[in-house]
C-alpha atoms as a PDB file:
ATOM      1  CA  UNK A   1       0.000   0.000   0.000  1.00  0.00           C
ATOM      2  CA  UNK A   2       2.955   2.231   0.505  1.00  0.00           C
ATOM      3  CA  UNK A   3       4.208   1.773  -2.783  1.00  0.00           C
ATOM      4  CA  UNK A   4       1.057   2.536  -4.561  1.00  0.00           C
ATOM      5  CA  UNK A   5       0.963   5.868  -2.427  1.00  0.00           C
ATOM      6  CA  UNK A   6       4.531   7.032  -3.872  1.00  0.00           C
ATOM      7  CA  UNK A   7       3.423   6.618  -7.676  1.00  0.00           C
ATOM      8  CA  UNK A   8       1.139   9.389  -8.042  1.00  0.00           C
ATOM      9  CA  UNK A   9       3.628  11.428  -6.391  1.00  0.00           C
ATOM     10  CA  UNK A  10       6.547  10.061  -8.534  1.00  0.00           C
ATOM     11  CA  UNK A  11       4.210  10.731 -11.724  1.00  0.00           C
ATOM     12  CA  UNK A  12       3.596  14.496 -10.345  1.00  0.00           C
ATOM     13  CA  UNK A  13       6.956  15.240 -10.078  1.00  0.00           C
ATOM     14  CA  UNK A  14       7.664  14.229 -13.507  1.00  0.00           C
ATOM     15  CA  UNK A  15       4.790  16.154 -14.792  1.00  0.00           C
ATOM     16  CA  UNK A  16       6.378  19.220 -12.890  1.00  0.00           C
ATOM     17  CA  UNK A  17       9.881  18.276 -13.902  1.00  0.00           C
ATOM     18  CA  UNK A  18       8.571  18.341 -18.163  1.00  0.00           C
ATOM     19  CA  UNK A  19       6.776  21.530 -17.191  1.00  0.00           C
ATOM     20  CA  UNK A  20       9.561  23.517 -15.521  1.00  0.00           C
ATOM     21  CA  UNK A  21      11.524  22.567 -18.660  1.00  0.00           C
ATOM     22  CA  UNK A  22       9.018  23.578 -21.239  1.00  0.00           C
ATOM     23  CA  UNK A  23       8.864  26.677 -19.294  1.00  0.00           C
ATOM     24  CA  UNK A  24      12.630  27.545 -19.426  1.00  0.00           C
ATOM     25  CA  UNK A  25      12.479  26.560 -22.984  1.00  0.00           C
ATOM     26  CA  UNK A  26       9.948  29.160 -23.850  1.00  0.00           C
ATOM     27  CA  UNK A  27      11.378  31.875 -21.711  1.00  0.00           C
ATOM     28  CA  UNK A  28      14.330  31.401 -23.561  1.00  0.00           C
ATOM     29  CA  UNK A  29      12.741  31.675 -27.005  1.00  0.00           C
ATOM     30  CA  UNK A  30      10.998  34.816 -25.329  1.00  0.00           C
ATOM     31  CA  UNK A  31      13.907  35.874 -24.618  1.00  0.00           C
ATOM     32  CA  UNK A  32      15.929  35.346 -27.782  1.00  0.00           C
ATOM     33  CA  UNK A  33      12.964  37.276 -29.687  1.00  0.00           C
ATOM     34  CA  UNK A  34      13.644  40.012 -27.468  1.00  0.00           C
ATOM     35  CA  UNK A  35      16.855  40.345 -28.551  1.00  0.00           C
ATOM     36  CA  UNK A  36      15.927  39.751 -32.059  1.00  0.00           C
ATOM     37  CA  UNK A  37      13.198  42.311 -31.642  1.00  0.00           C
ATOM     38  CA  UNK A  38      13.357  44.608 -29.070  1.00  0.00           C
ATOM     39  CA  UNK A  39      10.543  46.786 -27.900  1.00  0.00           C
ATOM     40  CA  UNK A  40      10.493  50.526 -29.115  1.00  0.00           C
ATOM     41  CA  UNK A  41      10.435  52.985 -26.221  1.00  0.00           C
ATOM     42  CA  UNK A  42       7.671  55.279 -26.324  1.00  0.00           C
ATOM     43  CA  UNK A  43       7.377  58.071 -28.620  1.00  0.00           C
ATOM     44  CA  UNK A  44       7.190  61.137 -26.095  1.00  0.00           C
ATOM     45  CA  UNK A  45       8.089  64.830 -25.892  1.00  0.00           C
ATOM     46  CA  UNK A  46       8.980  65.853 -21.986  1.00  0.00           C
ATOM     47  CA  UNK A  47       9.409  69.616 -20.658  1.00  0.00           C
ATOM     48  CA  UNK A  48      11.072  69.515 -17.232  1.00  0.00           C
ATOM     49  CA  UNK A  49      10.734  72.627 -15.479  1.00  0.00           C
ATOM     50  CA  UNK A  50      11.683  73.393 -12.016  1.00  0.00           C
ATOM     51  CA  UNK A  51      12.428  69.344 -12.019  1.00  0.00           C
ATOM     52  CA  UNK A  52       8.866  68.323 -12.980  1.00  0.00           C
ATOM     53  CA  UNK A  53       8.485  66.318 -16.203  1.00  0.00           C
ATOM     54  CA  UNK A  54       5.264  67.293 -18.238  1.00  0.00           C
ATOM     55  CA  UNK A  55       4.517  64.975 -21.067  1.00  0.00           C
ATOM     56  CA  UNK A  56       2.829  64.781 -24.188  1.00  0.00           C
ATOM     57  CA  UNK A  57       2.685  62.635 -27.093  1.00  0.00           C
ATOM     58  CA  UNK A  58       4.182  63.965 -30.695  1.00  0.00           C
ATOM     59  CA  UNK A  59       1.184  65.058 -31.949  1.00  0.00           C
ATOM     60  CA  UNK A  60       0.346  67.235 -28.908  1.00  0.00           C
ATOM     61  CA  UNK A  61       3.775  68.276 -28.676  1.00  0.00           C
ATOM     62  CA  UNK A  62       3.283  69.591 -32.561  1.00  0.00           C
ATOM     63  CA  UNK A  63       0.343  71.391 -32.011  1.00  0.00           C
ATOM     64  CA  UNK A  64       1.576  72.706 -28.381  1.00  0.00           C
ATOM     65  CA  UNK A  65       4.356  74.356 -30.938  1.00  0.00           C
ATOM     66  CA  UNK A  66       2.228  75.499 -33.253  1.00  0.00           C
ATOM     67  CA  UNK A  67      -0.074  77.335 -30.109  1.00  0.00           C
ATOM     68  CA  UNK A  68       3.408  79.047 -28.627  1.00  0.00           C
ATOM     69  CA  UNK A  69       4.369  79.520 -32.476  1.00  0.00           C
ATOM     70  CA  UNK A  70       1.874  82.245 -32.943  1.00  0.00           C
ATOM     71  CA  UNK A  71       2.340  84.164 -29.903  1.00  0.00           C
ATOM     72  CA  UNK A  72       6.089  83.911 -29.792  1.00  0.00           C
ATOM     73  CA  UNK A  73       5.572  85.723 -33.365  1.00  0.00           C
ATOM     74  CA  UNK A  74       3.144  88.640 -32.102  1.00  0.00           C
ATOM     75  CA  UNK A  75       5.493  89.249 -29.195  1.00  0.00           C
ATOM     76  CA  UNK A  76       2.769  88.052 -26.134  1.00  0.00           C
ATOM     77  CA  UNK A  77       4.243  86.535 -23.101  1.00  0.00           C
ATOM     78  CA  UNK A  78       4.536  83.350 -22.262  1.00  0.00           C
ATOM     79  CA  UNK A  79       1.530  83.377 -19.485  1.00  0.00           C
ATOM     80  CA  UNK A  80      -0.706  84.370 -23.025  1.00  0.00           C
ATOM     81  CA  UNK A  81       0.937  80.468 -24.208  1.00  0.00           C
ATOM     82  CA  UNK A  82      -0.077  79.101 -20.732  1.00  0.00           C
ATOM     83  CA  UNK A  83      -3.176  80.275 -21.396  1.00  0.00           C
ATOM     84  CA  UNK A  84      -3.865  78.798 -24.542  1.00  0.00           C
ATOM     85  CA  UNK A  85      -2.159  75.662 -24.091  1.00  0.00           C
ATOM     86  CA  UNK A  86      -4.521  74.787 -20.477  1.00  0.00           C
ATOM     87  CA  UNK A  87      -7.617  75.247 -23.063  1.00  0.00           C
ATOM     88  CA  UNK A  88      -6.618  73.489 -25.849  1.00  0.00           C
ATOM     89  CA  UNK A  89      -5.731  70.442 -23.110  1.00  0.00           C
ATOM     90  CA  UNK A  90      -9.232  70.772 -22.118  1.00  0.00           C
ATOM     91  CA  UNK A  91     -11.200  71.422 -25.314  1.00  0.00           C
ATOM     92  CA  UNK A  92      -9.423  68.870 -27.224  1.00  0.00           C
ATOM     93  CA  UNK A  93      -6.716  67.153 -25.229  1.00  0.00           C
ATOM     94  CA  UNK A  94      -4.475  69.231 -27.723  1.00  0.00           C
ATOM     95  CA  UNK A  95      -5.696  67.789 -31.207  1.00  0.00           C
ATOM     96  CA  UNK A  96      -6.769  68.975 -33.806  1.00  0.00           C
ATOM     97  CA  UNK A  97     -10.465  67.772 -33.732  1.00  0.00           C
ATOM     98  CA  UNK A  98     -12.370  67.415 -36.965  1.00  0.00           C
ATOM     99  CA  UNK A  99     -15.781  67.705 -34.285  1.00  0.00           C
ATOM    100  CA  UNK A 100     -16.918  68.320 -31.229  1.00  0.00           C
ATOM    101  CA  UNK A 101     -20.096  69.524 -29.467  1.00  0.00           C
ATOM    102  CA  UNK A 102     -22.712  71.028 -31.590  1.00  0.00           C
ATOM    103  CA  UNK A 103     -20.589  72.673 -34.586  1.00  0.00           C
ATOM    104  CA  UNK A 104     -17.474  73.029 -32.233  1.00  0.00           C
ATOM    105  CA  UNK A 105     -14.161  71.986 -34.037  1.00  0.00           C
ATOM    106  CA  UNK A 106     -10.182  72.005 -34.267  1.00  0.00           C
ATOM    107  CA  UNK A 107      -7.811  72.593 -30.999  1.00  0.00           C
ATOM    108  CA  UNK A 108     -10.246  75.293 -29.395  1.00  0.00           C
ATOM    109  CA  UNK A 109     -13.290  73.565 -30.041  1.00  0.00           C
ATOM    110  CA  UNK A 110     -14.306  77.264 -31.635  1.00  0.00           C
ATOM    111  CA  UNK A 111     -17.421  77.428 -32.916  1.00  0.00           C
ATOM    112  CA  UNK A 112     -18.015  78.740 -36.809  1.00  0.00           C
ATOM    113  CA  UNK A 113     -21.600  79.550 -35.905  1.00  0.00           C
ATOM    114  CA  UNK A 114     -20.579  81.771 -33.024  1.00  0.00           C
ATOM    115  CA  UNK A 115     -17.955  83.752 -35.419  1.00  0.00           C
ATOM    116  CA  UNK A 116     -14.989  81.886 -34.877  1.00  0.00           C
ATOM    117  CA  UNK A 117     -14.201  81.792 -38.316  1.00  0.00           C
ATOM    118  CA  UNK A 118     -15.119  79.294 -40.987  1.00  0.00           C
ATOM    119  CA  UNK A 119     -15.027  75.823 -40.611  1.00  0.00           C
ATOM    120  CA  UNK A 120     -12.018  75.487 -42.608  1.00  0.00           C
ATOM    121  CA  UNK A 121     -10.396  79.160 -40.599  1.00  0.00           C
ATOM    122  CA  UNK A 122     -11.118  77.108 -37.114  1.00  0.00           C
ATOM    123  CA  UNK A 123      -9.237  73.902 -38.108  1.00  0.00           C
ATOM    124  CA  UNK A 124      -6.067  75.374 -39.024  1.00  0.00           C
ATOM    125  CA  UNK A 125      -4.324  75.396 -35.951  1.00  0.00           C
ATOM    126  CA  UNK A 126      -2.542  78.995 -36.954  1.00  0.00           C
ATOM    127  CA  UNK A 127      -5.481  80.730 -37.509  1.00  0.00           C
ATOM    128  CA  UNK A 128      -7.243  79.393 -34.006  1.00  0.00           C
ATOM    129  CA  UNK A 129      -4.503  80.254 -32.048  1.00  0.00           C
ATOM    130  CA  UNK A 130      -4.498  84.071 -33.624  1.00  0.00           C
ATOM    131  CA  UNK A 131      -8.374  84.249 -32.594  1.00  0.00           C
ATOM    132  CA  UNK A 132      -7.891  82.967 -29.165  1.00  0.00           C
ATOM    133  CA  UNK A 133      -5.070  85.747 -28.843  1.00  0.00           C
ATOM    134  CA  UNK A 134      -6.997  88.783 -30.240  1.00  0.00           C
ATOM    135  CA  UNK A 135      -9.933  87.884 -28.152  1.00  0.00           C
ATOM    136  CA  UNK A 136      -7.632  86.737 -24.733  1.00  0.00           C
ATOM    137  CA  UNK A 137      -5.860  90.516 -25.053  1.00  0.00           C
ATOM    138  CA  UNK A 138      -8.920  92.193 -24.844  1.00  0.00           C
ATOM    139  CA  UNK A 139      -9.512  90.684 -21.584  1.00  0.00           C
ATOM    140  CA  UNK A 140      -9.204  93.031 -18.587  1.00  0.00           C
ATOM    141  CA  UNK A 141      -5.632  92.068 -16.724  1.00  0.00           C
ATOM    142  CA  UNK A 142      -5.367  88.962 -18.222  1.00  0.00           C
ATOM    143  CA  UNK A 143      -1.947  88.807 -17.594  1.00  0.00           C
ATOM    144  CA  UNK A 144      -2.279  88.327 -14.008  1.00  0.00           C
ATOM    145  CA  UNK A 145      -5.459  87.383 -13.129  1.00  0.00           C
ATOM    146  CA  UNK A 146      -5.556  83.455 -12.595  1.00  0.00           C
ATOM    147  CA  UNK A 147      -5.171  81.080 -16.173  1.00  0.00           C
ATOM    148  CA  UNK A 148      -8.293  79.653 -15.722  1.00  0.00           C
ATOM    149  CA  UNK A 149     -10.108  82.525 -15.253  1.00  0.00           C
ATOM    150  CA  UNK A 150      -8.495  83.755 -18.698  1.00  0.00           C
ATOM    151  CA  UNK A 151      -9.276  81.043 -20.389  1.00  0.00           C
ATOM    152  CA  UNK A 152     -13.083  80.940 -19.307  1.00  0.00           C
ATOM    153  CA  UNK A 153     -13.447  84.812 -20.452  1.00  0.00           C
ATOM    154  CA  UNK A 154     -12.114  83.895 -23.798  1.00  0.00           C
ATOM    155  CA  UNK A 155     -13.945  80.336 -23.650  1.00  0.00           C
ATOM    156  CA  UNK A 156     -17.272  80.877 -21.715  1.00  0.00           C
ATOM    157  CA  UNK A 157     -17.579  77.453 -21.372  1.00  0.00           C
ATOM    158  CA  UNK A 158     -19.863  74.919 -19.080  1.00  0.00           C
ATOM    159  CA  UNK A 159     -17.396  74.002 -17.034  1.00  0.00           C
ATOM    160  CA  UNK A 160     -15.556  77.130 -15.851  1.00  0.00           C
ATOM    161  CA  UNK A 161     -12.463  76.043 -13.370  1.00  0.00           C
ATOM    162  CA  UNK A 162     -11.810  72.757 -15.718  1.00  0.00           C
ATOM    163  CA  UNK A 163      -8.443  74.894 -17.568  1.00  0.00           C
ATOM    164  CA  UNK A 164      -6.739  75.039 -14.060  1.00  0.00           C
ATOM    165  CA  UNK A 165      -6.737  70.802 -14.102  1.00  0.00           C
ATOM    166  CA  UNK A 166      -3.655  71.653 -17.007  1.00  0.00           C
ATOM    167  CA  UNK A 167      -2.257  74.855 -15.538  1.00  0.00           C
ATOM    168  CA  UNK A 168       1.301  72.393 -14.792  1.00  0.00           C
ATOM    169  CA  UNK A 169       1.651  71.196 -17.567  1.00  0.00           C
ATOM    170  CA  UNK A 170       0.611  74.149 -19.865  1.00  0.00           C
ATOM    171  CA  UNK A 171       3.052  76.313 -17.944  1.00  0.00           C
ATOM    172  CA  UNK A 172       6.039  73.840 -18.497  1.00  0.00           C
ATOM    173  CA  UNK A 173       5.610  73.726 -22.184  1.00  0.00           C
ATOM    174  CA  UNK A 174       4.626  77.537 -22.902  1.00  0.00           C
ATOM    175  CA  UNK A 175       8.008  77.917 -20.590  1.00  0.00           C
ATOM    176  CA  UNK A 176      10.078  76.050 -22.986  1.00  0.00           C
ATOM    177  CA  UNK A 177       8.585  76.811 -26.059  1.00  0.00           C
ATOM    178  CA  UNK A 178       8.642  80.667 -25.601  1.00  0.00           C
ATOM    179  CA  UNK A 179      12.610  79.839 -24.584  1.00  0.00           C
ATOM    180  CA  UNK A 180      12.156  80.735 -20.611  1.00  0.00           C
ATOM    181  CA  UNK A 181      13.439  77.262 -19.850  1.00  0.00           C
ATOM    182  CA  UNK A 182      16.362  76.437 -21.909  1.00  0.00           C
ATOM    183  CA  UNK A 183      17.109  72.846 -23.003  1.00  0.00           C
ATOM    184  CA  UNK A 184      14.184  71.701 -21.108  1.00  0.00           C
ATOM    185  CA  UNK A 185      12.005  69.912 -24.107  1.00  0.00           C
ATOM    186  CA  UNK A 186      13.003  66.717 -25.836  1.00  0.00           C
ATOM    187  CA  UNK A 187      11.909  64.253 -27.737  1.00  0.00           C
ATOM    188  CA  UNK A 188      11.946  60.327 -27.630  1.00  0.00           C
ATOM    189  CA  UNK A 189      11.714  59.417 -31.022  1.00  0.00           C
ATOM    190  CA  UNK A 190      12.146  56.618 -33.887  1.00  0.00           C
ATOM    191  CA  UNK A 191      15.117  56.537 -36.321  1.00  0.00           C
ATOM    192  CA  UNK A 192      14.159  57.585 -39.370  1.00  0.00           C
ATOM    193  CA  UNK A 193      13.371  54.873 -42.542  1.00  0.00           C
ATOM    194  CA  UNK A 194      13.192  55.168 -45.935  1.00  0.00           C
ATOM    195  CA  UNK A 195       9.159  55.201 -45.645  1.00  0.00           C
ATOM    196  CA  UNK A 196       9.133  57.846 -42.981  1.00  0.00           C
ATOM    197  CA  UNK A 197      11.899  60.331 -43.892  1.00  0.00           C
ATOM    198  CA  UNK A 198       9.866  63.968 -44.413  1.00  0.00           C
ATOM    199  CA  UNK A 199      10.898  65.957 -47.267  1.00  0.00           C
ATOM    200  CA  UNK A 200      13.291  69.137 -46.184  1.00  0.00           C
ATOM    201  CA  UNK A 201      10.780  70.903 -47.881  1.00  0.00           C
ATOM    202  CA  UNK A 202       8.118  70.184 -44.697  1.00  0.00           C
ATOM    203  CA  UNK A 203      11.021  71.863 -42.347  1.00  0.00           C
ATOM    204  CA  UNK A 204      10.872  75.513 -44.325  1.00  0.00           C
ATOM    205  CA  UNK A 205       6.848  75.482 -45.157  1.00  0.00           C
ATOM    206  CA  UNK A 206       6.180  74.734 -41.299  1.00  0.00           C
ATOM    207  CA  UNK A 207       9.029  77.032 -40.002  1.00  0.00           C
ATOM    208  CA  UNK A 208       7.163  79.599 -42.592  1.00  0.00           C
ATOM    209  CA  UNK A 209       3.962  78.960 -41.536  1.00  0.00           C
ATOM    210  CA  UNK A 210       4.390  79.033 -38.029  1.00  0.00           C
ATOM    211  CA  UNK A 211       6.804  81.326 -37.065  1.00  0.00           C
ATOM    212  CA  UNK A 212       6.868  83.280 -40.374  1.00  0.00           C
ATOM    213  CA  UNK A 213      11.077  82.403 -40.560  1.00  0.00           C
ATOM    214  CA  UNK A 214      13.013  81.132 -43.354  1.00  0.00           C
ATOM    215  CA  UNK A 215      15.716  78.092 -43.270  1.00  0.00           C
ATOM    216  CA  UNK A 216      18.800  79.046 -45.169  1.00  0.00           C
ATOM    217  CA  UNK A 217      20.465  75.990 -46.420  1.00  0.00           C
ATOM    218  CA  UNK A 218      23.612  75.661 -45.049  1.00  0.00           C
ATOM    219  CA  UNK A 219      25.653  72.142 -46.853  1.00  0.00           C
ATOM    220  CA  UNK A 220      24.803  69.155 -48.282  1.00  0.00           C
ATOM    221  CA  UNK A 221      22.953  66.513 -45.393  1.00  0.00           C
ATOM    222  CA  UNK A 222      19.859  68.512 -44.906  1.00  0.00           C
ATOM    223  CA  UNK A 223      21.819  71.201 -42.482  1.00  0.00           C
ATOM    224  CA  UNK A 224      19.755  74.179 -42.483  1.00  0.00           C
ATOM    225  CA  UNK A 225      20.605  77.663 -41.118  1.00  0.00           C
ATOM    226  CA  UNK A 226      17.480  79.458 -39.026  1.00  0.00           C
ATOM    227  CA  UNK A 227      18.166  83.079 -38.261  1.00  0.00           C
ATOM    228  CA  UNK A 228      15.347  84.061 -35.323  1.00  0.00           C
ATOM    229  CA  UNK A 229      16.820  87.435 -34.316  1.00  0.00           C
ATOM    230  CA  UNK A 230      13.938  89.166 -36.342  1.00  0.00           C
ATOM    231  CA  UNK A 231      11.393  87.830 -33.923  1.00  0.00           C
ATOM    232  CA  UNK A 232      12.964  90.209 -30.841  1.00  0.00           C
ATOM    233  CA  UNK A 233      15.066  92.263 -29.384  1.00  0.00           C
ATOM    234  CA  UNK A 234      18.321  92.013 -29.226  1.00  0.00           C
ATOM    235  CA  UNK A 235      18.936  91.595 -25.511  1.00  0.00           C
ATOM    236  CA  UNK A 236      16.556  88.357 -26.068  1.00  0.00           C
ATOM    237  CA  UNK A 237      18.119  86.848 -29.055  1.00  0.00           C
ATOM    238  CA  UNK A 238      19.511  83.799 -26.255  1.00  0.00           C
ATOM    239  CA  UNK A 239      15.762  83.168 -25.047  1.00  0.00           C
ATOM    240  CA  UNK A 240      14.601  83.244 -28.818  1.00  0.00           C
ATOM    241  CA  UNK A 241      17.220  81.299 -30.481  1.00  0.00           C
ATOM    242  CA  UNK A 242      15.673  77.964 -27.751  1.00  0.00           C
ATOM    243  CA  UNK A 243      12.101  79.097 -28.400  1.00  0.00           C
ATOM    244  CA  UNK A 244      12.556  78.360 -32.441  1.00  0.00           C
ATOM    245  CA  UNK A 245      14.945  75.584 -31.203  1.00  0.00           C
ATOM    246  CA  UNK A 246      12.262  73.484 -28.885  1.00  0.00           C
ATOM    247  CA  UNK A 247       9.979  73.994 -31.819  1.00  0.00           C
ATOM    248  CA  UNK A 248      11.908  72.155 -34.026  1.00  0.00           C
ATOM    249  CA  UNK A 249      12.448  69.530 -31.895  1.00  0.00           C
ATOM    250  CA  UNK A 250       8.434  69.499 -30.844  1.00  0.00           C
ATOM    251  CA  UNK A 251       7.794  69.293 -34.446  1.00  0.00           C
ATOM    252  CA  UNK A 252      10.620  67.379 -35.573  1.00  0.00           C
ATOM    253  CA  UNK A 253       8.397  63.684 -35.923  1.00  0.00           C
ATOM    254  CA  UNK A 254       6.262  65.815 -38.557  1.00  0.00           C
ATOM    255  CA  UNK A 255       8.800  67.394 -40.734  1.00  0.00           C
ATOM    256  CA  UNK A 256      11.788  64.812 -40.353  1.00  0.00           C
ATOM    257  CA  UNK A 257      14.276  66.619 -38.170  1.00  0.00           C
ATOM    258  CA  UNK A 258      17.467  64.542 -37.085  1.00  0.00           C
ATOM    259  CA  UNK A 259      19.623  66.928 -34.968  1.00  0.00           C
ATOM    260  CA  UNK A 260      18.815  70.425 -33.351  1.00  0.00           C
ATOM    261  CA  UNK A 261      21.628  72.981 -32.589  1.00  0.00           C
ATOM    262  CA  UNK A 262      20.909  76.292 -30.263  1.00  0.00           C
ATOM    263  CA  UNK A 263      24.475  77.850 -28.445  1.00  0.00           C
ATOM    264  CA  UNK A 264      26.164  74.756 -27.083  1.00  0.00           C
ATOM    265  CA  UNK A 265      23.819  71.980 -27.304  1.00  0.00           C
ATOM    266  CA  UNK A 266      22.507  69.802 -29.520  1.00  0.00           C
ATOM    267  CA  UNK A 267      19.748  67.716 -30.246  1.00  0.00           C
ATOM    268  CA  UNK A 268      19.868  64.242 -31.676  1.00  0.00           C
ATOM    269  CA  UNK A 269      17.056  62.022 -32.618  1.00  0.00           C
ATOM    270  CA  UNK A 270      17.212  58.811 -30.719  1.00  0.00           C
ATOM    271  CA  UNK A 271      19.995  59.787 -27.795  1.00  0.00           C
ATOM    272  CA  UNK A 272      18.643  61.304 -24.618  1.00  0.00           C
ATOM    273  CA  UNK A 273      18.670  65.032 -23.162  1.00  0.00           C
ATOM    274  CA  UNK A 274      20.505  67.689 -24.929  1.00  0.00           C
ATOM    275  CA  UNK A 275      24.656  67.371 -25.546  1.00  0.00           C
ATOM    276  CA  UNK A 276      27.085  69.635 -25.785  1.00  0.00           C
ATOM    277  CA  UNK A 277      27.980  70.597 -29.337  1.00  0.00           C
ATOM    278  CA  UNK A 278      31.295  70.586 -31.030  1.00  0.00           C
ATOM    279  CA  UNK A 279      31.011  74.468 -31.366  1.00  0.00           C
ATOM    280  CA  UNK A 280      28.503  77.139 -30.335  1.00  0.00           C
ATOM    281  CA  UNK A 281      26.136  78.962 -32.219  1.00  0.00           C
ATOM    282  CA  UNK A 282      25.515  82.605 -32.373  1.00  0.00           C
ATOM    283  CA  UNK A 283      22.456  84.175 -30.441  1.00  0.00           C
ATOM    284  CA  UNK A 284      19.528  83.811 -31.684  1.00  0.00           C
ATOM    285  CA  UNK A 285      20.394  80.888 -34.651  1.00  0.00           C
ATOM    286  CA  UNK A 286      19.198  77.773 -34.888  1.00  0.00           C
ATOM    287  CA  UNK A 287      20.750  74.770 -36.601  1.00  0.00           C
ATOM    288  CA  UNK A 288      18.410  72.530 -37.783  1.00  0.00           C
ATOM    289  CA  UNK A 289      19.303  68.802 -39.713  1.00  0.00           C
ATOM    290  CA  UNK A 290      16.407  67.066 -41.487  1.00  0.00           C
ATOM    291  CA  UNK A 291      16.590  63.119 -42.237  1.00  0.00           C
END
């Protein structure tokens, strides 16, 4: 009777024994995969200000540029970025929305039947942002009354305090897109491939577009030359040259940018942070390499 006891134990540690190898063998083909085929990190644009990381995805990140873009061009502070960017996160978490409630559309959610614009002037992220600026200047001490009760004036929408849920992370990206915060936006993103290299072409239209600059072309590679002295004084051409510079890396996934140069640091698609450069640049240029 003892004997017959130990078989069932005998056959469940073979069972176990053929398990915990078929086990090991698959981790190891897991494994080997891995190697073969390693996970991508994620695609991400970070602005670390005061040594708090705000992120966004590219997409946000483009259209965040695009927001600062316009105001960096008609001189407004940085607070009138804030501004925007809390109500575009809460209209449209920052994208460029082909609807929305009742005839509400693009990054605003503006409204053509309200006199936004048309549909067509409301989904082009240049002209929104110029709306929302001519209508947020004409609010009475905007600049220092709080963001969210800027935004609602401009807004008037249902839910009044919602804008101050993104007042963090709007502030950290208006900071370095407007060129307060130096070095503090980057992007994690893919190599470049045949199939997704932009045309240099989609570097100068969007720099022209957004910012109203032109890219001289500086050598063979796709090295272009961006002058952004025009867009200030010149006792700000240092806060300037990084406010053009963290746009081109917030839009770099859209128009095929490689490497980003402003004074002493650089920019590289796929390495981490900004490094130092083999030389500086002048104030207020911008080095810019497309793929």
């Amino acid at each position: 009777m003892a004997a017959g006891r130990r078989r069932p134990l005998a056959g469940f540690l073979a069972t176990v024994t053929v398990l915990g190898i078929g086990v090991v063998a698959v981790l190891g083909v897991v494994r080997w995969l891995d190697t073969r085929h390693p996970v991508p990190k994620a695609q991400v644009c970070t602005a670390i200000v005061d040594g708090t990381p705000w992120t966004l995805d590219p997409d946000q990140a483009q259209n965040a540029a695009v927001v600062a873009a316009v105001a960096v061009r008609r001189g407004l502070p940085a607070h009138a970025v804030t501004v925007a960017l809390a109500t575009t996160l809460q209209e449209s978490s920052l994208r460029n929305l082909d609807y929305g409630d009742r005839d509400s559309l693009g990054l605003f959610q503006q409204r053509p039947s309200q006199g936004w614009g048309t549909q067509a002037e409301v989904m082009d992220p240049v002209f929104a942002a110029g709306t929302f600026y001519d209508r947020l200047v004409e609010v009475p001490d905007w600049e220092t009354i709080d963001v969210t009760k800027a935004a609602q004036a401009v807004q008037r929408s249902a839910f009044a305090d919602a804008y101050a849920n993104h007042e963090g992370g709007a502030r950290a990206f208006a900071s370095a897109l407007t060129g307060w915060s130096p070095a503090a936006l980057t992007c994690t993103l893919p190599a470049l491939t045949a199939e997704s290299t932009a045309p240099a072409e989609n570097l100068t239209a969007r720099l022209g577009r957004d910012l109203g600059l032109a890219a001289g072309y500086v050598e063979t590679g796709g090295v272009y030359a961006i002058d952004a002295n025009s867009l200030t004084t010149a006792d700000q051409a240092d806060r300037i040259g990084w406010a053009v510079g963290q746009w081109a890396v917030a839009v770099a996934n859209q128009v095929g940018v490689t490497s980003v140069q402003v004074d002493d640091l650089v920019w590289v698609r796929g390495q981490d942070g900004w490094q130092p450069a083999q030389a500086p640049l002048a104030a207020g240029y911008v080095q810019v390499t497309t793929g």
